[in-house]
C-alpha atoms as a PDB file:
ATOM      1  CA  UNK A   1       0.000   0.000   0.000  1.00  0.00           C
ATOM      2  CA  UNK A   2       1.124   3.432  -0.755  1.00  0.00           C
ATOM      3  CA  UNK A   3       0.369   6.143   1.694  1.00  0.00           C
ATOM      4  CA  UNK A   4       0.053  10.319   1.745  1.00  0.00           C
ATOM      5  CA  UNK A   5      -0.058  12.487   4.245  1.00  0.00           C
ATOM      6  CA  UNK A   6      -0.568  16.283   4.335  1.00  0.00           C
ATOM      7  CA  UNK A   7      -1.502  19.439   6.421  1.00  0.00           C
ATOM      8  CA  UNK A   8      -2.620  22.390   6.809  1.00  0.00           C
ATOM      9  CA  UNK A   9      -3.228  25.756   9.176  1.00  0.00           C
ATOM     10  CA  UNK A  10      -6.451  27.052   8.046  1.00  0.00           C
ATOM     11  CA  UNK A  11      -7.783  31.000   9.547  1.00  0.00           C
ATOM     12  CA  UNK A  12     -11.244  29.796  10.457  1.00  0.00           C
ATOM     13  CA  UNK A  13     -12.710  27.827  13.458  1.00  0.00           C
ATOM     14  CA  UNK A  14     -12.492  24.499  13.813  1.00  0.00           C
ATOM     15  CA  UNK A  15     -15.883  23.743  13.369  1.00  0.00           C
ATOM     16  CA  UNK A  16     -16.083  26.149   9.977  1.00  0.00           C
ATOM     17  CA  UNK A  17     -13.307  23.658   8.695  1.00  0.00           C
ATOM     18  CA  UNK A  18     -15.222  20.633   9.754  1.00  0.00           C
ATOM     19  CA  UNK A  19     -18.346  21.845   8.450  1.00  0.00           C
ATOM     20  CA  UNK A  20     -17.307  22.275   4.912  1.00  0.00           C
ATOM     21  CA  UNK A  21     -15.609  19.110   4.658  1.00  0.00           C
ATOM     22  CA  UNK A  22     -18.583  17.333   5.907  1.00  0.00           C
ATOM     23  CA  UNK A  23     -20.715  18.815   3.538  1.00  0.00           C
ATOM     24  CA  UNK A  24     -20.529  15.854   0.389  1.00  0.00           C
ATOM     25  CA  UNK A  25     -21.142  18.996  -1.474  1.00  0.00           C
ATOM     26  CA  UNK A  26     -17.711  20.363  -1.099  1.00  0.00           C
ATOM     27  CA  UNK A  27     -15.588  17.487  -1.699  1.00  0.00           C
ATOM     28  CA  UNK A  28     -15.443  17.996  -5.521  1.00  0.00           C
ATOM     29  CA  UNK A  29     -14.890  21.560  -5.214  1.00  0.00           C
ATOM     30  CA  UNK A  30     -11.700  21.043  -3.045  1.00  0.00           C
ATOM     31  CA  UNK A  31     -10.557  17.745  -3.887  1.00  0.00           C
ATOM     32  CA  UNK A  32      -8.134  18.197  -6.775  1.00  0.00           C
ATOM     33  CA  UNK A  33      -8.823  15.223  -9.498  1.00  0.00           C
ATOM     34  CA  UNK A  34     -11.881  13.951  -7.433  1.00  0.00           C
ATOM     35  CA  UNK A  35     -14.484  13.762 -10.278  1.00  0.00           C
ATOM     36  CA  UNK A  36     -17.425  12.435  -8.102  1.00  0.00           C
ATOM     37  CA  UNK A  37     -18.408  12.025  -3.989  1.00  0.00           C
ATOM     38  CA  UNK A  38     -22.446  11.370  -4.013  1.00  0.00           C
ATOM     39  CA  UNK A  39     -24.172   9.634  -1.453  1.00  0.00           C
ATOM     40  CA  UNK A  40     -25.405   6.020  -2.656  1.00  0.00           C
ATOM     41  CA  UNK A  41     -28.414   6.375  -0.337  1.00  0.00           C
ATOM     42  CA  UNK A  42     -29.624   8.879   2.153  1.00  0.00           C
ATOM     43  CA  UNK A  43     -27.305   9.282   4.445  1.00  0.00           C
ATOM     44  CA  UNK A  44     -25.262  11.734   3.113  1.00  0.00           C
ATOM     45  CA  UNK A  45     -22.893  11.955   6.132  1.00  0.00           C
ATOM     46  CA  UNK A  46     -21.766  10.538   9.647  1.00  0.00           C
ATOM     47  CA  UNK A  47     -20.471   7.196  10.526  1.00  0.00           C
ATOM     48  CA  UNK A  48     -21.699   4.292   7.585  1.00  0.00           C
ATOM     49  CA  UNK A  49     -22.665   7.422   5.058  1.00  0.00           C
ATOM     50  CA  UNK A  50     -22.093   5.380   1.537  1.00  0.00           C
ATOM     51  CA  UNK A  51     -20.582   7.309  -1.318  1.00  0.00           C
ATOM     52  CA  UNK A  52     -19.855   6.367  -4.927  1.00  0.00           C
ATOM     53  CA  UNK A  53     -16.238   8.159  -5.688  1.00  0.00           C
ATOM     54  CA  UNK A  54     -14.356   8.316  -8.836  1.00  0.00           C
ATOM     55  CA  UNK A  55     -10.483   9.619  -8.872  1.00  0.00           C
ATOM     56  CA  UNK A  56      -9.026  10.742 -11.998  1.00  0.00           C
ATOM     57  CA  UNK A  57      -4.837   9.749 -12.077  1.00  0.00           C
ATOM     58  CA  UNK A  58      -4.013  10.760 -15.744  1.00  0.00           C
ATOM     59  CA  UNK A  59      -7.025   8.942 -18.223  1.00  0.00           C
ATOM     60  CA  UNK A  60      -8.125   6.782 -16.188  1.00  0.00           C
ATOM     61  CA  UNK A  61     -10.700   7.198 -13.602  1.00  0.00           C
ATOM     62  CA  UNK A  62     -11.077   5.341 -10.844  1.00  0.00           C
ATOM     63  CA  UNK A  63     -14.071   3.920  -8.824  1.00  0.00           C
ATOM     64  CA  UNK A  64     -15.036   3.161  -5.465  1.00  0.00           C
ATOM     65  CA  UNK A  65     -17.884   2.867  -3.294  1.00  0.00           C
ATOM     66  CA  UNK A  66     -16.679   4.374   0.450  1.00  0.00           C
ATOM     67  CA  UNK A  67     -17.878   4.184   3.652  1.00  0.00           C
ATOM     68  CA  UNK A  68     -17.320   6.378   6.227  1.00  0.00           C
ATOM     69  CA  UNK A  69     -15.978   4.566   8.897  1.00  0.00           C
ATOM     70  CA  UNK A  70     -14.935   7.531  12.033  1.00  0.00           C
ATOM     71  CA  UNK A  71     -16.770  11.012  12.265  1.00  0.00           C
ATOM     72  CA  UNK A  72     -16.546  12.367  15.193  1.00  0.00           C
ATOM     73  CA  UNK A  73     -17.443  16.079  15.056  1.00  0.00           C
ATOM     74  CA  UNK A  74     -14.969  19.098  15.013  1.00  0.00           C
ATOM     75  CA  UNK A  75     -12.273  15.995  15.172  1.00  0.00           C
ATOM     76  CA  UNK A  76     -12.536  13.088  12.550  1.00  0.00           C
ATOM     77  CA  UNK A  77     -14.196  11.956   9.482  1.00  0.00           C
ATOM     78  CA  UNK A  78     -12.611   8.816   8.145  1.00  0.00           C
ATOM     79  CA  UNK A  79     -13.581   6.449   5.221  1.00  0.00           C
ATOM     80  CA  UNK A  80     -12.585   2.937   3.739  1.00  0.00           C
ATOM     81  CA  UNK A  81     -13.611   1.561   0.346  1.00  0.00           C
ATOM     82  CA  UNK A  82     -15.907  -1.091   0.156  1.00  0.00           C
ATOM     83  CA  UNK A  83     -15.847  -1.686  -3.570  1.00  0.00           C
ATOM     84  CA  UNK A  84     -13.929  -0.816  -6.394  1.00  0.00           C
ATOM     85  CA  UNK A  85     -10.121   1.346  -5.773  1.00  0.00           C
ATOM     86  CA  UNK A  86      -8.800  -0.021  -2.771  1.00  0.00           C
ATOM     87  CA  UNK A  87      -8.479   2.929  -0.271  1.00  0.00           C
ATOM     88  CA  UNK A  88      -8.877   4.722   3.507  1.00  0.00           C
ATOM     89  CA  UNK A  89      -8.164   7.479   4.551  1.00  0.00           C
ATOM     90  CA  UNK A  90      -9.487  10.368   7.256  1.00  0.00           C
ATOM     91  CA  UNK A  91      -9.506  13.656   7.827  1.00  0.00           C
ATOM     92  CA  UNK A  92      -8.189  14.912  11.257  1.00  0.00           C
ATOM     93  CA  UNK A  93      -9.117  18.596  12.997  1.00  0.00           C
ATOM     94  CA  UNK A  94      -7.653  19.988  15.877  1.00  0.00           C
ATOM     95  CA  UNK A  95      -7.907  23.418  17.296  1.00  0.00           C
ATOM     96  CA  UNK A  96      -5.429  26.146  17.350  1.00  0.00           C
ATOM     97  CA  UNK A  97      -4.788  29.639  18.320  1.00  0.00           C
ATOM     98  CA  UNK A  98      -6.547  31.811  15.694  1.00  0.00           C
ATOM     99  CA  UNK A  99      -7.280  28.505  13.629  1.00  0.00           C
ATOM    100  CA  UNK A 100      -7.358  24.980  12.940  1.00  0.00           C
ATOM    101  CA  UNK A 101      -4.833  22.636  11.648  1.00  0.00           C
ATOM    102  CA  UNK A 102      -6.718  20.274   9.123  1.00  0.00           C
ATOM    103  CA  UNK A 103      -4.201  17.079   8.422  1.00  0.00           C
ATOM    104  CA  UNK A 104      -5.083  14.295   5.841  1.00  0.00           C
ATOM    105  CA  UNK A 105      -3.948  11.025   5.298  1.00  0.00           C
ATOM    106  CA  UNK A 106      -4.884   8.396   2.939  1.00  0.00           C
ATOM    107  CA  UNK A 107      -3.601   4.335   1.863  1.00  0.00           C
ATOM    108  CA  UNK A 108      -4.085   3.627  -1.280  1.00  0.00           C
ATOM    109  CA  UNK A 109      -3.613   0.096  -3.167  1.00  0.00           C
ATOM    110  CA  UNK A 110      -3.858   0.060  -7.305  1.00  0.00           C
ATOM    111  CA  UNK A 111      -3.441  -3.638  -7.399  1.00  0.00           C
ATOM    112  CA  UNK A 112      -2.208  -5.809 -10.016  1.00  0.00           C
ATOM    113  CA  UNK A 113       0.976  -7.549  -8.202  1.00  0.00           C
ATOM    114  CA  UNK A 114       4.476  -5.911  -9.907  1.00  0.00           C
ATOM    115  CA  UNK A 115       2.840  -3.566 -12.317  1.00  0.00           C
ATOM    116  CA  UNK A 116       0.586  -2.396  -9.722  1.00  0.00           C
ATOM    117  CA  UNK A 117       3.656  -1.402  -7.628  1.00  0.00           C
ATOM    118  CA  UNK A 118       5.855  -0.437 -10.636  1.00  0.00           C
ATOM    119  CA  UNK A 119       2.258   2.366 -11.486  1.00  0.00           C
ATOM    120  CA  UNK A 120       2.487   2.961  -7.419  1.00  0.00           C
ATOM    121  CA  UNK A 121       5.419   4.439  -7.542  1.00  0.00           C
ATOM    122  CA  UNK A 122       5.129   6.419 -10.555  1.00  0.00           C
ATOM    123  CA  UNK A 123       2.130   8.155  -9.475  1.00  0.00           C
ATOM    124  CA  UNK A 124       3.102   8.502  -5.427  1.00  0.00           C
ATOM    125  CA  UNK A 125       4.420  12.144  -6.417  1.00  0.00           C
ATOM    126  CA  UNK A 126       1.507  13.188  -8.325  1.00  0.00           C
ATOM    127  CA  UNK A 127      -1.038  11.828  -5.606  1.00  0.00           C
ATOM    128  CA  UNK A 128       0.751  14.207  -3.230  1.00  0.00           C
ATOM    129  CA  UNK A 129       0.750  16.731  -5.427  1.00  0.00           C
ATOM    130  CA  UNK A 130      -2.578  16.713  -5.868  1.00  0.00           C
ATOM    131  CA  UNK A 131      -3.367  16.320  -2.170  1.00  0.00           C
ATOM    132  CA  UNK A 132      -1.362  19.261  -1.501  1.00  0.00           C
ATOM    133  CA  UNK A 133      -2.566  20.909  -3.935  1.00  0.00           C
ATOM    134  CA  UNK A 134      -6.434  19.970  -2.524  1.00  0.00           C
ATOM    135  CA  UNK A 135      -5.489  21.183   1.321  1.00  0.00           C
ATOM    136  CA  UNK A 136      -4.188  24.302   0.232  1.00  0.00           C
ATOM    137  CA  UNK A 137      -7.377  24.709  -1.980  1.00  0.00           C
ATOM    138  CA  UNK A 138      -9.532  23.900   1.228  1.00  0.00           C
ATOM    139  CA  UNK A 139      -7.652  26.288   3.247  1.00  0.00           C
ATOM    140  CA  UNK A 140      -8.544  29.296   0.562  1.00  0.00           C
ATOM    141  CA  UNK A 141     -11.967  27.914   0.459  1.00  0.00           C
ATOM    142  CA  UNK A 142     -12.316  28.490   4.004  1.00  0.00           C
ATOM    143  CA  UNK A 143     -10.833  31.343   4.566  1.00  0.00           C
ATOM    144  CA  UNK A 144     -12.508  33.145   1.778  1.00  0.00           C
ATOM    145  CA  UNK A 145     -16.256  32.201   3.330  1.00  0.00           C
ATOM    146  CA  UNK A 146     -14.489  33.548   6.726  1.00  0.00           C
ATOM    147  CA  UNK A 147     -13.526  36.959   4.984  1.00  0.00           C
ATOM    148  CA  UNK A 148     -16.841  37.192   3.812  1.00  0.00           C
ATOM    149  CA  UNK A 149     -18.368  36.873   7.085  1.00  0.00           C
ATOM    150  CA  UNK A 150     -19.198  33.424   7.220  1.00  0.00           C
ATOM    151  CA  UNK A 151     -16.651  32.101   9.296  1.00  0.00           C
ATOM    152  CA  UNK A 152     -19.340  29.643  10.890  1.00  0.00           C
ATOM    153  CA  UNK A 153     -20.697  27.274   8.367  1.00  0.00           C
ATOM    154  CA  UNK A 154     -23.936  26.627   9.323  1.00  0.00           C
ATOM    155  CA  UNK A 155     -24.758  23.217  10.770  1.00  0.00           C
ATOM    156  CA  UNK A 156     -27.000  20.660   8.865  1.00  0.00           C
ATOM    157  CA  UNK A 157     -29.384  19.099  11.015  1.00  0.00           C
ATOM    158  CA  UNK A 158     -27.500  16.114  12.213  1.00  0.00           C
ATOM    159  CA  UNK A 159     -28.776  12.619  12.154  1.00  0.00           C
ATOM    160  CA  UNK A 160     -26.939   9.790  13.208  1.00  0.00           C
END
């Protein structure tokens, strides 16, 4: 398995960060490559939330049903794939002075014994790239609905 792990300080409260990445809504918008995140049924977020996902690396796009497997509010929201692209990862949130730090991680598998290593390997720098690339866009994200005056996402109604 091949691994990534990024961070981020982000200007906003922690529960403004954890409220836009919670909403499915966002994912695409901040996500860089991330060409779909919709809820297979109802649920559309919280602990055992299904989503259909499909991650673009070059042509190919690949697809996954997820579950969400840790969401804790203002700390966690984690997933594994049940289906499809083998791949967990979670979203951590922890307060700080005048912010939140906003840390990702993800495991990733592509498969197919040697080549699927040899095509690891290759792509390991663009996959951080991209996730880099996707905190730093969550971080403007934020920070621009906090300049705006919205530095409190409103809450959905939660159900669990």
């Amino acid at each position: 398995m091949s691994s990534v792990k990024v961070s981020t300080e982000i200007d906003a409260p922690v529960e403004a960060v954890f409220a836009y990445v919670d909403d499915h809504r966002n994912t695409t918008k901040y996500m860089r490559d991330l060409t779909q995140w919709s809820p297979v049924d109802g649920k559309d977020h919280g602990k055992g939330a299904m989503f259909e996902v499909g991650l673009k690396a070059g042509p190919k796009v690949f697809d996954s049903i997820i579950e969400m497997n840790a969401w804790v509010e203002n700390k966690t929201i984690g997933w594994v794939s049940r289906e499809g692209f083998q791949h967990k990862g979670r979203w951590t949130f922890t307060a700080k002075a005048g912010g939140t730090r906003a840390a990702f991680e993800m495991e990733y598998d592509l498969g197919g014994g040697i080549a699927g290593r040899l095509l690891a390997r290759a792509v390991e720098p663009i996959v951080h790239l991209n996730i880099s690339k996707s905190a730093e866009t969550l971080k403007a994200q934020v920070e621009k609905l906090g300049s705006k005056g919205k530095a409190r996402v409103p809450a959905r109604s939660r159900s669990r």
